[in-house]
PDB file of N, CA and C in Angstrom:
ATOM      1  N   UNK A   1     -11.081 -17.593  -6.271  1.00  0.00           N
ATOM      2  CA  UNK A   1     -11.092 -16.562  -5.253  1.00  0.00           C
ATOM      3  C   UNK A   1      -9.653 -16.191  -4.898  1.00  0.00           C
ATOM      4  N   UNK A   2      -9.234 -15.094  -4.923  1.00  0.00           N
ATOM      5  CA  UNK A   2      -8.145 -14.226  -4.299  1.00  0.00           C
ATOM      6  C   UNK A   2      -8.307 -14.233  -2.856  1.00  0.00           C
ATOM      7  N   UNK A   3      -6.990 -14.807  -2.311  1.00  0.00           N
ATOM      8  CA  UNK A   3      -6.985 -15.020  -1.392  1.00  0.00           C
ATOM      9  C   UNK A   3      -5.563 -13.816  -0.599  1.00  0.00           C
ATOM     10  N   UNK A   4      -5.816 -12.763   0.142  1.00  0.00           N
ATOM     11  CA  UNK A   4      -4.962 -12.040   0.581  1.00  0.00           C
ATOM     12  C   UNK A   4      -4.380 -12.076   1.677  1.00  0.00           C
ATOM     13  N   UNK A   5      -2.708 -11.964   1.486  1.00  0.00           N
ATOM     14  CA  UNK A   5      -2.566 -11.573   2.819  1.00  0.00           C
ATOM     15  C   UNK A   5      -2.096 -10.297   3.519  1.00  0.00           C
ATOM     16  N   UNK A   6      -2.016 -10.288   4.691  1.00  0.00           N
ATOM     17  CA  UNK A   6      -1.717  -8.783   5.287  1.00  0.00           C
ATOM     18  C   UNK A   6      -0.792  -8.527   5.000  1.00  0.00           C
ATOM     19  N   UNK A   7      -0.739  -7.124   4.446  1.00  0.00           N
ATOM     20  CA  UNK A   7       0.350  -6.408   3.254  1.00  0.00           C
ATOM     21  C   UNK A   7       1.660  -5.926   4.000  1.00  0.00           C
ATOM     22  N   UNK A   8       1.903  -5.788   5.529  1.00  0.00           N
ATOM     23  CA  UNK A   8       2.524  -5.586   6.253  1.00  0.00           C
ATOM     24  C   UNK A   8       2.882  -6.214   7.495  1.00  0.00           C
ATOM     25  N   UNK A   9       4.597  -6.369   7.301  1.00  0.00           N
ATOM     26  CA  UNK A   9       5.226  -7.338   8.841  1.00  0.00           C
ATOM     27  C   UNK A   9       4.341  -6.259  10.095  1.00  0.00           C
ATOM     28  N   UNK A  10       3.867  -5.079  10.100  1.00  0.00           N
ATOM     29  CA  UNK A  10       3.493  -4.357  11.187  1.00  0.00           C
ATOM     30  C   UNK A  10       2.202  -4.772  11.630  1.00  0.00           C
ATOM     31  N   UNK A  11       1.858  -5.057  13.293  1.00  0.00           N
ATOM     32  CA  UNK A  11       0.532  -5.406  13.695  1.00  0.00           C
ATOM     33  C   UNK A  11       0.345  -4.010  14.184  1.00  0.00           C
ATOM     34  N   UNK A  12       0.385  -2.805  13.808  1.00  0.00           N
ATOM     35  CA  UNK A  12       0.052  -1.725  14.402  1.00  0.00           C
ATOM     36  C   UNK A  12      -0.960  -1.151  13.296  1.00  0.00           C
ATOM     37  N   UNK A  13      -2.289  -1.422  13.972  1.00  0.00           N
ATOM     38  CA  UNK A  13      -3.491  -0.919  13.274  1.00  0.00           C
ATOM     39  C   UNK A  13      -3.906   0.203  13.845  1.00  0.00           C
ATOM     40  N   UNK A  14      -3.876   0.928  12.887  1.00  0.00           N
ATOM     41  CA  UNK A  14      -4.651   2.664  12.941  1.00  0.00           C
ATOM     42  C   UNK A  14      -6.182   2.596  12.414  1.00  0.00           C
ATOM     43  N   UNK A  15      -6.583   2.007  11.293  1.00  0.00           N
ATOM     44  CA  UNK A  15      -7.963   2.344  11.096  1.00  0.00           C
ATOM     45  C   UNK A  15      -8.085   1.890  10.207  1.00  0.00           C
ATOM     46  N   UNK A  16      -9.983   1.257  10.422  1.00  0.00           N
ATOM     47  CA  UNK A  16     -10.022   0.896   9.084  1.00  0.00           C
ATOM     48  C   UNK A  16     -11.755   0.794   9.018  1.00  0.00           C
ATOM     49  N   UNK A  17     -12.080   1.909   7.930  1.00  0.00           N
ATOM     50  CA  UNK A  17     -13.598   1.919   7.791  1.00  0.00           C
ATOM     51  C   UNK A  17     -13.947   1.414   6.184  1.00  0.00           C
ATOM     52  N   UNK A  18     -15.247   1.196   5.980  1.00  0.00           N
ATOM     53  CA  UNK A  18     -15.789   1.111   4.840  1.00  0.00           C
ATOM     54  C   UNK A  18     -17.080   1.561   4.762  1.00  0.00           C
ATOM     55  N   UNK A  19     -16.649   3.238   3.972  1.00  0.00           N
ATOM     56  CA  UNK A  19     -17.669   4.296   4.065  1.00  0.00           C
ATOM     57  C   UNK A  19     -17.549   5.062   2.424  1.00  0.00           C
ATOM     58  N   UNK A  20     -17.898   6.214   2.474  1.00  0.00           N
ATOM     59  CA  UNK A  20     -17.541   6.858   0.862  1.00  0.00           C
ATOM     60  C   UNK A  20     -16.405   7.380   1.381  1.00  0.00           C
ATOM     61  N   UNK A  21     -15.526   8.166   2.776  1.00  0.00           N
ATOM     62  CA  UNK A  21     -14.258   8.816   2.068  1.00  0.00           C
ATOM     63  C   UNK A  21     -13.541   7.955   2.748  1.00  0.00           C
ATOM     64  N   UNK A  22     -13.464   6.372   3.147  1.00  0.00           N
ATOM     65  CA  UNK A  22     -12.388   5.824   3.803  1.00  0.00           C
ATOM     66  C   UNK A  22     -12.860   4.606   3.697  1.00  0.00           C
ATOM     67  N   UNK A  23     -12.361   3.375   2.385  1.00  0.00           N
ATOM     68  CA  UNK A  23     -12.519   2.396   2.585  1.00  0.00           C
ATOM     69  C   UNK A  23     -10.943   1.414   2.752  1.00  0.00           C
ATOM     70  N   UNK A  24     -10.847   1.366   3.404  1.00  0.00           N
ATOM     71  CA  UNK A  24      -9.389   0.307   3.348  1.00  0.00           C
ATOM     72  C   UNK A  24      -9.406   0.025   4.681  1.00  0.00           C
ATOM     73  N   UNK A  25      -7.850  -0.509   5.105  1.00  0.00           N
ATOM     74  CA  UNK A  25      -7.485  -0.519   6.143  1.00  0.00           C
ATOM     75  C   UNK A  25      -6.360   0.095   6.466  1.00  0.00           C
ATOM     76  N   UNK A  26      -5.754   0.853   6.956  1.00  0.00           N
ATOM     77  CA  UNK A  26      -4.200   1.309   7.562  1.00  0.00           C
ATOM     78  C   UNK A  26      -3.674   1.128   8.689  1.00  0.00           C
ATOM     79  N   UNK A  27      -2.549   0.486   8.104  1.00  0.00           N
ATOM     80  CA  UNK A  27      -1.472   0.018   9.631  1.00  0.00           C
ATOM     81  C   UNK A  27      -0.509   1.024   9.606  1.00  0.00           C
ATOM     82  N   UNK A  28       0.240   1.019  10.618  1.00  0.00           N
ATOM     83  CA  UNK A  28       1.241   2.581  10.973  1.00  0.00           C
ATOM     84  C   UNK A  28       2.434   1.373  11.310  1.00  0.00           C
ATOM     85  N   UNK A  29       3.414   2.038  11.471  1.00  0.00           N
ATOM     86  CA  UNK A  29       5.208   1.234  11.536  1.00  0.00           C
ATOM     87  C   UNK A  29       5.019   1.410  13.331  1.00  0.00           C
ATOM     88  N   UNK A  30       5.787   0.898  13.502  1.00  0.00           N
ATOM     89  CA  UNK A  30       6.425   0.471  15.003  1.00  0.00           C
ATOM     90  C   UNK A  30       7.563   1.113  15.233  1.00  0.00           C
ATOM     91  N   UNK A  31       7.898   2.187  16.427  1.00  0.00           N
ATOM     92  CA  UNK A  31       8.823   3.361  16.702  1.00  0.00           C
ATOM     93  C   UNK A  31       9.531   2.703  16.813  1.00  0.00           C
ATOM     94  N   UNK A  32       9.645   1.096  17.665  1.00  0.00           N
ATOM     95  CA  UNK A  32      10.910   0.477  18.265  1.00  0.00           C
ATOM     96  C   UNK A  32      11.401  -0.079  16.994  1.00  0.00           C
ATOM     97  N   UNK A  33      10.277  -0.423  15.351  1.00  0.00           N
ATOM     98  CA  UNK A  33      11.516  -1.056  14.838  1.00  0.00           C
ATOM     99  C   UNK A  33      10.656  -0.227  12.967  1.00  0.00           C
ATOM    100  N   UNK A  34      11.206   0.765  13.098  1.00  0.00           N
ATOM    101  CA  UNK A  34      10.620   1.185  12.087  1.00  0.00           C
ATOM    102  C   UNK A  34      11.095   1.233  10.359  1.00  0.00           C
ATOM    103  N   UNK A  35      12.297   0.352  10.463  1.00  0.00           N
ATOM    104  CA  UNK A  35      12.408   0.250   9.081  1.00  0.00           C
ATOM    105  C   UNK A  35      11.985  -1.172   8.612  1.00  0.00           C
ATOM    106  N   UNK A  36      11.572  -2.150   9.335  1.00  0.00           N
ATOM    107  CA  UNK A  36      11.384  -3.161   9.518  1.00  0.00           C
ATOM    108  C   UNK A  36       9.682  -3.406   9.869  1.00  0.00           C
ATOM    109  N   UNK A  37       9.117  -2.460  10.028  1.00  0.00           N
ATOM    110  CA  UNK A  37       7.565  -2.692   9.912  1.00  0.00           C
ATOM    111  C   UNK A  37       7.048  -1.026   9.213  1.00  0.00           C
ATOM    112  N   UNK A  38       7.500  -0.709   8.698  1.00  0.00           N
ATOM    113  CA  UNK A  38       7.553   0.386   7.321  1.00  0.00           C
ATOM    114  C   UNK A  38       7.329  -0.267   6.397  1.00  0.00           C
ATOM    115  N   UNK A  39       7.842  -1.804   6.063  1.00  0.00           N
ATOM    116  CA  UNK A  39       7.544  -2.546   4.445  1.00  0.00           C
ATOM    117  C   UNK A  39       6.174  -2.757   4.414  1.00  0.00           C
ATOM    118  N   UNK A  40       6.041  -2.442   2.756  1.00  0.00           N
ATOM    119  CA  UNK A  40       4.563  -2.784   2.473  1.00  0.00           C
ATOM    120  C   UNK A  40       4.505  -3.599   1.331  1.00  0.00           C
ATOM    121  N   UNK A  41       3.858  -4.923   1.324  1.00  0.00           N
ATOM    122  CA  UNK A  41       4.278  -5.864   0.864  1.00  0.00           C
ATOM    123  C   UNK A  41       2.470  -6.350  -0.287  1.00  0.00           C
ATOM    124  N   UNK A  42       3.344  -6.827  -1.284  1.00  0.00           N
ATOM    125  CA  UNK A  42       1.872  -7.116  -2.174  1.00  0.00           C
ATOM    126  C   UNK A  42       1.086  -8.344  -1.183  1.00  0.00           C
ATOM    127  N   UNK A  43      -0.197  -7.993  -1.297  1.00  0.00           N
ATOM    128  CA  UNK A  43      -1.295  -9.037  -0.410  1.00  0.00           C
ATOM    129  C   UNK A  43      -1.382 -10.078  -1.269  1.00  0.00           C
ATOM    130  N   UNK A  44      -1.277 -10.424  -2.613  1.00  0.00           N
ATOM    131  CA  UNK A  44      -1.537 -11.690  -3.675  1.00  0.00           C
ATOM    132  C   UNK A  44      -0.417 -11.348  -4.551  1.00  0.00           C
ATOM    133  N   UNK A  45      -0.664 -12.544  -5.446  1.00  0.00           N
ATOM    134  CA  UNK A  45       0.520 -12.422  -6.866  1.00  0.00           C
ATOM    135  C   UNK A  45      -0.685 -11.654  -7.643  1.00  0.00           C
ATOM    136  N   UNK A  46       0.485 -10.939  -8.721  1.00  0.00           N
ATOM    137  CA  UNK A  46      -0.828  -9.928  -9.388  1.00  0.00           C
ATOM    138  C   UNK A  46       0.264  -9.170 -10.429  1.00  0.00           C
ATOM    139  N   UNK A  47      -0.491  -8.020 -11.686  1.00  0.00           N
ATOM    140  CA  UNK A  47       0.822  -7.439 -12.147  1.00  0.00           C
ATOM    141  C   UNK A  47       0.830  -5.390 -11.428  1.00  0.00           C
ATOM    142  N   UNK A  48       1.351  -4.953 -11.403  1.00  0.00           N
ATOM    143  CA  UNK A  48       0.802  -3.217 -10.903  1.00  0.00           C
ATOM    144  C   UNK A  48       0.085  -2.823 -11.808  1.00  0.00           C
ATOM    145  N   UNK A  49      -0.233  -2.445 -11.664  1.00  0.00           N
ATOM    146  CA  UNK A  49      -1.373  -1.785 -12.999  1.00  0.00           C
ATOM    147  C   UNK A  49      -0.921   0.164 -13.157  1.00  0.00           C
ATOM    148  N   UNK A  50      -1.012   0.484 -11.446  1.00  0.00           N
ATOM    149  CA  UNK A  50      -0.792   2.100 -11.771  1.00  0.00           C
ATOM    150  C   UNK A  50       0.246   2.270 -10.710  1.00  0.00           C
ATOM    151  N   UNK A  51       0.869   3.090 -10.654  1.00  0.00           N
ATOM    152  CA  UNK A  51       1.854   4.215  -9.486  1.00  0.00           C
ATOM    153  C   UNK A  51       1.431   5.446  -9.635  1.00  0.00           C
ATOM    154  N   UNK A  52       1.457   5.816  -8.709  1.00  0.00           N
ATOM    155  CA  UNK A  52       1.806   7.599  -8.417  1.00  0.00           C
ATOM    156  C   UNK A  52       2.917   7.839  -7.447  1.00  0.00           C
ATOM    157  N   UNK A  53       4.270   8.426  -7.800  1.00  0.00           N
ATOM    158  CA  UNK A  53       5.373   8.856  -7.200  1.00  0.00           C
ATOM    159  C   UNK A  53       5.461  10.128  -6.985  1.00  0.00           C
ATOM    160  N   UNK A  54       4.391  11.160  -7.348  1.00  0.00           N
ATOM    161  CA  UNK A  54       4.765  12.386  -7.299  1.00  0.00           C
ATOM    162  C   UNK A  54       4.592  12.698  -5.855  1.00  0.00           C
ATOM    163  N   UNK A  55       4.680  14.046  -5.728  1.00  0.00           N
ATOM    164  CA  UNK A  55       4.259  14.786  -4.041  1.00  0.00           C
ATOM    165  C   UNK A  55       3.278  15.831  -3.967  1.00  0.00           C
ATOM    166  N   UNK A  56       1.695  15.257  -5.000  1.00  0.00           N
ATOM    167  CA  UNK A  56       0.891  15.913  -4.564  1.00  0.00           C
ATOM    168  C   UNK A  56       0.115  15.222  -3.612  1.00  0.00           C
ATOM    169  N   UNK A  57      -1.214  15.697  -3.864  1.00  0.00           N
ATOM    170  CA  UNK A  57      -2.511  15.485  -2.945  1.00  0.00           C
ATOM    171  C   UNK A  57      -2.843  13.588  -3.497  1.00  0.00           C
ATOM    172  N   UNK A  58      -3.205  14.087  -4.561  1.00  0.00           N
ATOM    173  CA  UNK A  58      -3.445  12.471  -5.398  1.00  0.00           C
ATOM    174  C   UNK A  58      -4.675  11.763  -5.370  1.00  0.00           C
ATOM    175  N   UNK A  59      -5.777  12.977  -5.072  1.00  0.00           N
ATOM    176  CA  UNK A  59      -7.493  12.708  -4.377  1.00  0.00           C
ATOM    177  C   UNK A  59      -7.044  12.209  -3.226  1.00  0.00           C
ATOM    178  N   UNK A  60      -6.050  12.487  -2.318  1.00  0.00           N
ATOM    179  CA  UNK A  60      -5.924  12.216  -0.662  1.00  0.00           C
ATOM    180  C   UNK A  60      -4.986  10.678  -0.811  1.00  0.00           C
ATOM    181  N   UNK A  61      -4.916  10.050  -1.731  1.00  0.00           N
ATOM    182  CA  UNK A  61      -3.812   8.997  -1.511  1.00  0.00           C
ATOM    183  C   UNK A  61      -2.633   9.052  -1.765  1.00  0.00           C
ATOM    184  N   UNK A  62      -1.782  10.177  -2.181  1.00  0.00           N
ATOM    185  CA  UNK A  62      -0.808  10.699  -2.073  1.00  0.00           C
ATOM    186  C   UNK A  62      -0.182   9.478  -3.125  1.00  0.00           C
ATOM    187  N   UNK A  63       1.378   9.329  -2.364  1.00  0.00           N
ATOM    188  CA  UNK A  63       1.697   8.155  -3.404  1.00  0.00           C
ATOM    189  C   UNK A  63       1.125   7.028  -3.079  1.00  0.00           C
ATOM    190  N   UNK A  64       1.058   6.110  -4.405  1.00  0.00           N
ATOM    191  CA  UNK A  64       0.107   4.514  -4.299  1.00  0.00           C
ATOM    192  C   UNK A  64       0.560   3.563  -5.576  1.00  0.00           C
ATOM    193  N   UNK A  65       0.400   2.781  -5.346  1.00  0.00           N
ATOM    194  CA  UNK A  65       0.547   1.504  -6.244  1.00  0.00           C
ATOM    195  C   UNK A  65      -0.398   0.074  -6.306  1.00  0.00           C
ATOM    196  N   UNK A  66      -1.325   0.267  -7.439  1.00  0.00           N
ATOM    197  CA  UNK A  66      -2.608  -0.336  -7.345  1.00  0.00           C
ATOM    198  C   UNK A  66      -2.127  -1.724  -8.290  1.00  0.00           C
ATOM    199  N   UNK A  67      -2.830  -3.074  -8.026  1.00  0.00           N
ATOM    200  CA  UNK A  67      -2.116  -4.007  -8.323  1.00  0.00           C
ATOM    201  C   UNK A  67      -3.599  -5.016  -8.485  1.00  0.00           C
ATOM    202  N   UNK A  68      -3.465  -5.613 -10.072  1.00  0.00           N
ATOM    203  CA  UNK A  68      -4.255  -6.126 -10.176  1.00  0.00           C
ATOM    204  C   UNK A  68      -3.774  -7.673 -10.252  1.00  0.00           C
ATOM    205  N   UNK A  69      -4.998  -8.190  -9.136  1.00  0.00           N
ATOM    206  CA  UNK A  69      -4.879  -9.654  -8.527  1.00  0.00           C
ATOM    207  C   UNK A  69      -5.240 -10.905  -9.714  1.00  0.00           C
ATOM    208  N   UNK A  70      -6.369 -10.539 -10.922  1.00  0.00           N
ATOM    209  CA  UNK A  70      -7.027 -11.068 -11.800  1.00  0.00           C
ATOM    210  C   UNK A  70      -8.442 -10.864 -10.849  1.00  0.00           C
ATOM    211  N   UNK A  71      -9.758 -11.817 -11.977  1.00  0.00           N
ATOM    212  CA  UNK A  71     -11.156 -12.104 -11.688  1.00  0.00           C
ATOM    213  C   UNK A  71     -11.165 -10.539 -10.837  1.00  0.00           C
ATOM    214  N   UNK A  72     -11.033  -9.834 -11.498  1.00  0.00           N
ATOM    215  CA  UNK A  72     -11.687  -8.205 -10.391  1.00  0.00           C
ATOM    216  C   UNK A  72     -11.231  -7.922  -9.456  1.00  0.00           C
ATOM    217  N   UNK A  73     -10.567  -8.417  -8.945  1.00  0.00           N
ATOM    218  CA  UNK A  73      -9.468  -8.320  -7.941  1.00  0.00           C
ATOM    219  C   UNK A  73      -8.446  -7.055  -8.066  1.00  0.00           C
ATOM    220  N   UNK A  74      -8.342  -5.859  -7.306  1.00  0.00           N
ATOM    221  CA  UNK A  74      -7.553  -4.851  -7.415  1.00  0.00           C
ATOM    222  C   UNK A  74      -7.214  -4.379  -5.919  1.00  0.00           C
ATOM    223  N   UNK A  75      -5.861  -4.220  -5.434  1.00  0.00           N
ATOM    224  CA  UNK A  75      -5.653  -3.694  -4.246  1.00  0.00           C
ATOM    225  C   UNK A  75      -5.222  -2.061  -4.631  1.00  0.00           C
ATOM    226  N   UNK A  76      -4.751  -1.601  -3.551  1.00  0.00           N
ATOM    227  CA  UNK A  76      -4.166  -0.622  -3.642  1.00  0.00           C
ATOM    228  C   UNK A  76      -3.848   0.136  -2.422  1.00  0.00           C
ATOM    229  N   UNK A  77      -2.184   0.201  -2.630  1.00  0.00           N
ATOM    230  CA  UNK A  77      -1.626   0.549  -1.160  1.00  0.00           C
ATOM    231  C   UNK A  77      -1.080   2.385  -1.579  1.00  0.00           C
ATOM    232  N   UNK A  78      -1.104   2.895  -0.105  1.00  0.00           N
ATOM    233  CA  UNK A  78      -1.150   4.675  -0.611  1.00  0.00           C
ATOM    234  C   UNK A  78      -0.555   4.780   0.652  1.00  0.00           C
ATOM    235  N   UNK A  79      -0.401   6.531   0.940  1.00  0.00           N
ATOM    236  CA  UNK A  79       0.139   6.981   1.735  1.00  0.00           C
ATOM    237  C   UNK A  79       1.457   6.675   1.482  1.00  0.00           C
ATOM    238  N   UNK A  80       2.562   6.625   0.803  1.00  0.00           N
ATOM    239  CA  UNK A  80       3.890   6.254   0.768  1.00  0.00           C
ATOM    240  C   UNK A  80       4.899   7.420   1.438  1.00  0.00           C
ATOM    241  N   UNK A  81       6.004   7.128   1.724  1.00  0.00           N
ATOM    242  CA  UNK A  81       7.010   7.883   1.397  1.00  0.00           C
ATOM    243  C   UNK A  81       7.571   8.560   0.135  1.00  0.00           C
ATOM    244  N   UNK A  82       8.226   9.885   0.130  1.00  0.00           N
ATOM    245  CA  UNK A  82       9.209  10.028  -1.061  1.00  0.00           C
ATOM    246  C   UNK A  82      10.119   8.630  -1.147  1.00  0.00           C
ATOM    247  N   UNK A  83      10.042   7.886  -2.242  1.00  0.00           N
ATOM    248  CA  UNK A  83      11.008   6.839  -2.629  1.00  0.00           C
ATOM    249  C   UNK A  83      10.652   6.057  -2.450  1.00  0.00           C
ATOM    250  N   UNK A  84       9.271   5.832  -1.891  1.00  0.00           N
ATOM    251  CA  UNK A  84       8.583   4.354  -0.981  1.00  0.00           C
ATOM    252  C   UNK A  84       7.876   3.601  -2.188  1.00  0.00           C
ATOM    253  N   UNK A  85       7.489   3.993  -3.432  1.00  0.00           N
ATOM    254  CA  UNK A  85       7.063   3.028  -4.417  1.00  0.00           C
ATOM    255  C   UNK A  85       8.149   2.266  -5.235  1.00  0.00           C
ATOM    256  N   UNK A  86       8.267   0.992  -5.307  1.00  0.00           N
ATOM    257  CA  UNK A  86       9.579   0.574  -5.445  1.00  0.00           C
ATOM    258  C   UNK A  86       9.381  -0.455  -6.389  1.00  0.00           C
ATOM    259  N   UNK A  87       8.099  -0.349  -7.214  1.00  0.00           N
ATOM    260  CA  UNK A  87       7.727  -0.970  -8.494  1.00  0.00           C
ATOM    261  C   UNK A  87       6.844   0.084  -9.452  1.00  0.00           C
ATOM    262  N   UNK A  88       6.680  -0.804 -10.406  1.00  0.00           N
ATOM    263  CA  UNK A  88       6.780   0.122 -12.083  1.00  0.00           C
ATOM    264  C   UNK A  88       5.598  -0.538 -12.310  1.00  0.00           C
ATOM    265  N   UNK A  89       4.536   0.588 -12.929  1.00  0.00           N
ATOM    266  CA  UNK A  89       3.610  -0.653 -13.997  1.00  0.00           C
ATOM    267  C   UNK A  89       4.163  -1.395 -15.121  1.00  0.00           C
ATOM    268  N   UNK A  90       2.727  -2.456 -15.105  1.00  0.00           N
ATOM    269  CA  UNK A  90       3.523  -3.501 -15.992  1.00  0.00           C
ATOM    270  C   UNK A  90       4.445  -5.118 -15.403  1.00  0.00           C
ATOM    271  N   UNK A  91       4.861  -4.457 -14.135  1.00  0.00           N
ATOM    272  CA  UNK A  91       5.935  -5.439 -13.121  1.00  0.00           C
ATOM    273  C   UNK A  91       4.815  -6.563 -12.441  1.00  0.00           C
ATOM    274  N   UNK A  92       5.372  -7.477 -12.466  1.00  0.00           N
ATOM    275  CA  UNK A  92       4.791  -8.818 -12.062  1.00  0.00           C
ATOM    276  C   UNK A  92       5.426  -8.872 -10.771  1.00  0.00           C
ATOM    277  N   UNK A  93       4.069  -8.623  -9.431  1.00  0.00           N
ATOM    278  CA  UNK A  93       4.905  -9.120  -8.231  1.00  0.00           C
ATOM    279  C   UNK A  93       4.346 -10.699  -7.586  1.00  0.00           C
ATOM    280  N   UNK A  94       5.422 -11.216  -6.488  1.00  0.00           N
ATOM    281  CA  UNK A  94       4.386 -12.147  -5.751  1.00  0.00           C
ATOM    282  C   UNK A  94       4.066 -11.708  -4.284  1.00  0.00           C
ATOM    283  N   UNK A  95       2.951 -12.968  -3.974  1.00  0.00           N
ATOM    284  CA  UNK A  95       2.590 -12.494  -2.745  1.00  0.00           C
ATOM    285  C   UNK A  95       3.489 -12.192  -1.582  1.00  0.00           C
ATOM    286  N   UNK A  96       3.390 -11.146  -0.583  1.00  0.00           N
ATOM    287  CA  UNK A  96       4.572 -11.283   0.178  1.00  0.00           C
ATOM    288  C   UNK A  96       6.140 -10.559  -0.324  1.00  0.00           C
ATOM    289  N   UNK A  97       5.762 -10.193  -1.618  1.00  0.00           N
ATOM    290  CA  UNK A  97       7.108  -9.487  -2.210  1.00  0.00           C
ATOM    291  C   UNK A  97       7.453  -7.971  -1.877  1.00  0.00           C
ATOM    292  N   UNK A  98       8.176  -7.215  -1.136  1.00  0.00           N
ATOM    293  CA  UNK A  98       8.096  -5.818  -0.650  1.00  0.00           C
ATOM    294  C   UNK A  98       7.862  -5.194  -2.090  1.00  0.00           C
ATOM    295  N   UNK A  99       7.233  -4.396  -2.104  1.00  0.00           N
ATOM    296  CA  UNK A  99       6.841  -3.617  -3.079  1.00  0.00           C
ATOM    297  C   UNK A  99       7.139  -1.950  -2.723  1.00  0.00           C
ATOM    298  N   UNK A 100       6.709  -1.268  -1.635  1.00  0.00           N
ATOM    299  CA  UNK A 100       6.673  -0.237  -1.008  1.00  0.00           C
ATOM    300  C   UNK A 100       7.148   0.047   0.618  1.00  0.00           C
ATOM    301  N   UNK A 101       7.318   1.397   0.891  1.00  0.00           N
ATOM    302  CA  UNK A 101       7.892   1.634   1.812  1.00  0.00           C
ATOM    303  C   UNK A 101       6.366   3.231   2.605  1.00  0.00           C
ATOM    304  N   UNK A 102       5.935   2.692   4.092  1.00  0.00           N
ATOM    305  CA  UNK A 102       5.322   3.282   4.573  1.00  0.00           C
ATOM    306  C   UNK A 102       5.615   4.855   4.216  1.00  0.00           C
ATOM    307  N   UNK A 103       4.666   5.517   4.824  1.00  0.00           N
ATOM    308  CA  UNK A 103       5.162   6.865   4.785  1.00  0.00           C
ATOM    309  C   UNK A 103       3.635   7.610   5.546  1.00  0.00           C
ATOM    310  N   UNK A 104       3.202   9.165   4.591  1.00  0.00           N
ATOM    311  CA  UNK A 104       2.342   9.944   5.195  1.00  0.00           C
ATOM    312  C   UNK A 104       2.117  10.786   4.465  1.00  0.00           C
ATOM    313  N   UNK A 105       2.009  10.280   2.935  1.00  0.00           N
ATOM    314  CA  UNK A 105       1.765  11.102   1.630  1.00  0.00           C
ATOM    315  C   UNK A 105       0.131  11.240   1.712  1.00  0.00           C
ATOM    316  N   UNK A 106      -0.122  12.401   0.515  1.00  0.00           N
ATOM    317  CA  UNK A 106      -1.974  12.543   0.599  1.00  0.00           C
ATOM    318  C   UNK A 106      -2.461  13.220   1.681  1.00  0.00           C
ATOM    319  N   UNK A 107      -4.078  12.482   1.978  1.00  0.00           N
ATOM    320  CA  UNK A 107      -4.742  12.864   3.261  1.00  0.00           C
ATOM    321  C   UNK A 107      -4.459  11.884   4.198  1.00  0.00           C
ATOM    322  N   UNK A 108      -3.197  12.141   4.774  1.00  0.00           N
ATOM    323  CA  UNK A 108      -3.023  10.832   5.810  1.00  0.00           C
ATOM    324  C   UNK A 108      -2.566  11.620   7.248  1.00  0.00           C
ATOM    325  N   UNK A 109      -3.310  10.946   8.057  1.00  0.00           N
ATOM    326  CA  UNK A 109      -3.189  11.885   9.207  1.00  0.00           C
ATOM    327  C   UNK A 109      -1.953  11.333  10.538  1.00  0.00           C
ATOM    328  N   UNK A 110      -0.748  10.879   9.908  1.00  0.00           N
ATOM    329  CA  UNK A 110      -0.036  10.226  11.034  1.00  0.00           C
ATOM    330  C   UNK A 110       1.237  10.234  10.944  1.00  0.00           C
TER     331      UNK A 110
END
């Protein structure tokens, strides 16, 4: 069993459903310390599997970097900044390793 942890130093939770157009969870950065709860950090050791860096729509996840854990295990963090994906497929991260940088790419409303 994959065992995860929370992908971000930020305790600022915005939402989190599990429906057909919104299954995850999203945390938002902290005004008082926002480059410092902006990191978005891999939840397990795992290798990336995909990125998207561009600045479209992206089916509403804008930029993302999906990361496979093993045994079926796949995360995937979205909404980035321009510049906020900060690994490559193929790249081996560990748990806890910054990978990405928050942002408000896609359908993200914040």
């Amino acid at each position: 069993m994959t065992v995860l942890k929370r992908p971000t130093p930020s305790t600022n939770f915005v939402r989190g459903f599990n429906n057909a157009t919104h299954r995850g969870i999203d945390y938002g950065w902290l005004n008082a310390d926002p480059e410092g709860s902006q990191q978005i950090l891999a939840a397990a050791d795992g290798t990336v599997i995909d990125t998207y860096t561009g600045s479209g729509y992206n089916g509403g996840w804008g930029r993302r970097i999906q990361i496979d854990h093993g045994a079926g295990n796949v995360t995937a963090y979205n909404h980035m900044r321009p510049g906020g994906v900060l690994v490559s497929p193929g790249q081996r991260v560990s748990a806890g390793q910054l990978i990405g940088r928050m942002g408000s790419s896609g359908a993200a409303d914040g």
